[in-house]
C-alpha atoms as a PDB file:
ATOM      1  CA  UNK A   1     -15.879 -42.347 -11.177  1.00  0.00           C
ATOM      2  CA  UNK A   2     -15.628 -38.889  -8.912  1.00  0.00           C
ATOM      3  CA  UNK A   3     -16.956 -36.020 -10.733  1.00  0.00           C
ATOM      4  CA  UNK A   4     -14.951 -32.749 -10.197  1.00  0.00           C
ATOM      5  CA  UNK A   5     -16.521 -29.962  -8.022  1.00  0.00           C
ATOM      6  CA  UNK A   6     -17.279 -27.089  -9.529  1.00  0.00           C
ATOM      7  CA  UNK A   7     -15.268 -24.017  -8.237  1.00  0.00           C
ATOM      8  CA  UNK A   8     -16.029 -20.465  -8.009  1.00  0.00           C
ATOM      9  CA  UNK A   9     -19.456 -18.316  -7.064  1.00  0.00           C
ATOM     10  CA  UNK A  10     -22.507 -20.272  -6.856  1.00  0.00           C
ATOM     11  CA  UNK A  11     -24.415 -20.108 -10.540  1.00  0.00           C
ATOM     12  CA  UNK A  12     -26.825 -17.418  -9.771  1.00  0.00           C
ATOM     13  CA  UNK A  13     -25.394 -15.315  -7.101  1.00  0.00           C
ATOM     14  CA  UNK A  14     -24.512 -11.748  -8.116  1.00  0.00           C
ATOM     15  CA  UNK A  15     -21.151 -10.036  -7.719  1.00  0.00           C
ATOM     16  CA  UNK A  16     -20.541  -8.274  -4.473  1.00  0.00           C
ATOM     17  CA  UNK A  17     -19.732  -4.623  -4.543  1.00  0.00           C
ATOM     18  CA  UNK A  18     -16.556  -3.289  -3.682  1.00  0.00           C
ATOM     19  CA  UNK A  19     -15.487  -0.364  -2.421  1.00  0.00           C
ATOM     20  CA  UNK A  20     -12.817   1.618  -4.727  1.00  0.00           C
ATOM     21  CA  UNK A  21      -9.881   3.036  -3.001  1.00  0.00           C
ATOM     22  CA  UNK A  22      -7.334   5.254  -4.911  1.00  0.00           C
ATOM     23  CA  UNK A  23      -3.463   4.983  -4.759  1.00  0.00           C
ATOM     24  CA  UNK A  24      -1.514   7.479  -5.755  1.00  0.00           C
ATOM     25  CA  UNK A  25       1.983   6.423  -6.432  1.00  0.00           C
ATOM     26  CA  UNK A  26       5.032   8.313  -5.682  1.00  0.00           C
ATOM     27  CA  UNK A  27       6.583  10.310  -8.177  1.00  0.00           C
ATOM     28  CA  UNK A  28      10.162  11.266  -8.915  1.00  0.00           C
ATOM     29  CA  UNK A  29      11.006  15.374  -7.916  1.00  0.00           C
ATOM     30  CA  UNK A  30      13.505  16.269 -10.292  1.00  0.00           C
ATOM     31  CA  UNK A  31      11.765  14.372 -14.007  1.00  0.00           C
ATOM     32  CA  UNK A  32       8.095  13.426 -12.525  1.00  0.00           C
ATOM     33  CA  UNK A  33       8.230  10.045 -13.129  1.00  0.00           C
ATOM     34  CA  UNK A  34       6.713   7.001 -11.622  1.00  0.00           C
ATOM     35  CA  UNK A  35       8.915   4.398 -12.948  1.00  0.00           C
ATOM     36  CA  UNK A  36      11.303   3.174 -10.645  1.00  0.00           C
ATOM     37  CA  UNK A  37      13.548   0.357  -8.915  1.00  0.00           C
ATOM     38  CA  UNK A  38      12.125  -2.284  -6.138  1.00  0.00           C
ATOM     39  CA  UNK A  39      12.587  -1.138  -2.917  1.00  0.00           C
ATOM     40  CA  UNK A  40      15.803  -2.185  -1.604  1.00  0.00           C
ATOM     41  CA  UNK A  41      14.094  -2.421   2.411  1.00  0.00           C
ATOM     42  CA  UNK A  42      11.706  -1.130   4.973  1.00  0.00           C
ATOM     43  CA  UNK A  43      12.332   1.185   7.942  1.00  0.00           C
ATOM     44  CA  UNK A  44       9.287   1.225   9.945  1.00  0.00           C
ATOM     45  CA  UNK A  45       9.819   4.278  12.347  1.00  0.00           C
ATOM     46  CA  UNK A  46       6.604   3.807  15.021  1.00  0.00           C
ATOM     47  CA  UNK A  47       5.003   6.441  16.312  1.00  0.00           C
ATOM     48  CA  UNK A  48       1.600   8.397  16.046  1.00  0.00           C
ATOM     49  CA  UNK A  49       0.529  11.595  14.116  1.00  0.00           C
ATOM     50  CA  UNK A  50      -1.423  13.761  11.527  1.00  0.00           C
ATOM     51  CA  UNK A  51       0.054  12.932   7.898  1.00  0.00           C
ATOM     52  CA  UNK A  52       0.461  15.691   5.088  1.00  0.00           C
ATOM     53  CA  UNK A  53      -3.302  14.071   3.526  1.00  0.00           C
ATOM     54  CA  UNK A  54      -4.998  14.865   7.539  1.00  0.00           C
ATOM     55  CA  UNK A  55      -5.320  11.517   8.597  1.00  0.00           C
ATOM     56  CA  UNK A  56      -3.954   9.981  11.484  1.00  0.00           C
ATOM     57  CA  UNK A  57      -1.044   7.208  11.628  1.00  0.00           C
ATOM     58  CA  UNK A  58       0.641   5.068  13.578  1.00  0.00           C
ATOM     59  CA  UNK A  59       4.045   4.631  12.226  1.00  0.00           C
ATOM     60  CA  UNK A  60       6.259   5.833   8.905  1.00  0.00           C
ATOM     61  CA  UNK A  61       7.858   3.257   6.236  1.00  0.00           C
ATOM     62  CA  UNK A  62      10.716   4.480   5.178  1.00  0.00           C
ATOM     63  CA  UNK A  63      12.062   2.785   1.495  1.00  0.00           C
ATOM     64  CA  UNK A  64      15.131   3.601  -0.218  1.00  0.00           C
ATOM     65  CA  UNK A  65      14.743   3.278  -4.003  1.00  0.00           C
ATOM     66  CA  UNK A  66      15.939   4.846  -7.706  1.00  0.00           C
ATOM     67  CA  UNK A  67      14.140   6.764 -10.378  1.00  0.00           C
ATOM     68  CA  UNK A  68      14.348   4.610 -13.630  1.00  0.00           C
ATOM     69  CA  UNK A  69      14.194   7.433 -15.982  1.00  0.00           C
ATOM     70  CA  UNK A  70      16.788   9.738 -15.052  1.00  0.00           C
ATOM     71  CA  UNK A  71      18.824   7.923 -11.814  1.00  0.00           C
ATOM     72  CA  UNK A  72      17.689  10.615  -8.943  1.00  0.00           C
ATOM     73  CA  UNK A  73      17.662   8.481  -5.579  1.00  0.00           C
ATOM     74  CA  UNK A  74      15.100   9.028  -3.224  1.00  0.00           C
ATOM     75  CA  UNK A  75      13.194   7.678  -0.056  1.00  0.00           C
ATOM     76  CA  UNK A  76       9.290   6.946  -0.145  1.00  0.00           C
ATOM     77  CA  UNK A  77       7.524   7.789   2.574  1.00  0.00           C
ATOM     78  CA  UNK A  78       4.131   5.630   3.824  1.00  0.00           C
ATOM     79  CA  UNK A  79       1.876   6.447   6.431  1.00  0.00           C
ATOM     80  CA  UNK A  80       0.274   3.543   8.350  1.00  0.00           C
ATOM     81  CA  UNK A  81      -2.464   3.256  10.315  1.00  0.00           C
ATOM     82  CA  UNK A  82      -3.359   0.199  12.914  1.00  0.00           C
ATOM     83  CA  UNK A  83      -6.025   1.238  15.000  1.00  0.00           C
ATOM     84  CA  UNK A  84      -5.657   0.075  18.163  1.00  0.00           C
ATOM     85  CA  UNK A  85      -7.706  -3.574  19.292  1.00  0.00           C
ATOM     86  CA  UNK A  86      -9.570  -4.115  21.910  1.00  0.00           C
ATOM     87  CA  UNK A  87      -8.212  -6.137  24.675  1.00  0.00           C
ATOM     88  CA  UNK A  88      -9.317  -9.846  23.812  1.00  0.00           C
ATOM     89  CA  UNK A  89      -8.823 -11.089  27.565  1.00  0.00           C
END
């Protein structure tokens, strides 16, 4: 009879830290709200620049969605970055 391998860290071996990164979700203009609808698709408009936060991007989703609260429509707006890879020839 197989016994099952265990799964899962090693007994023993201690948790790796991990860097914390904060998202900040969009909000609704006209009641403040975060609650809205899925995002109905993605525009990805490529190109390069300085977003509003300072940091560099290299192209802009665009997604349509709805307010839940109070019904305003509204586009989010998310700034990518891809740095650029070196050449692997």
């Amino acid at each position: 009879m197989e016994q099952k391998q265990k799964t899962g860290r090693p007994a023993g071996s201690k948790t790796a830290d991990r860097e914390v990164v904060t998202f900040v979700s969009s909000r609704c203009r006209a009641c403040d709200s975060t609650e809205r609808t899925h995002y109905k698709e993605k525009n990805r408009v490529e190109g390069y620049g300085v977003a509003p936060d300072g940091k560099p991007y290299t192209a802009v989703n665009l997604r349509p969605t709805k307010c839940q609260t109070c019904g305003q429509c509204r586009i989010d707006r998310e700034y990518e970055y891809v740095p650029e890879t070196a050449n692997p020839n």
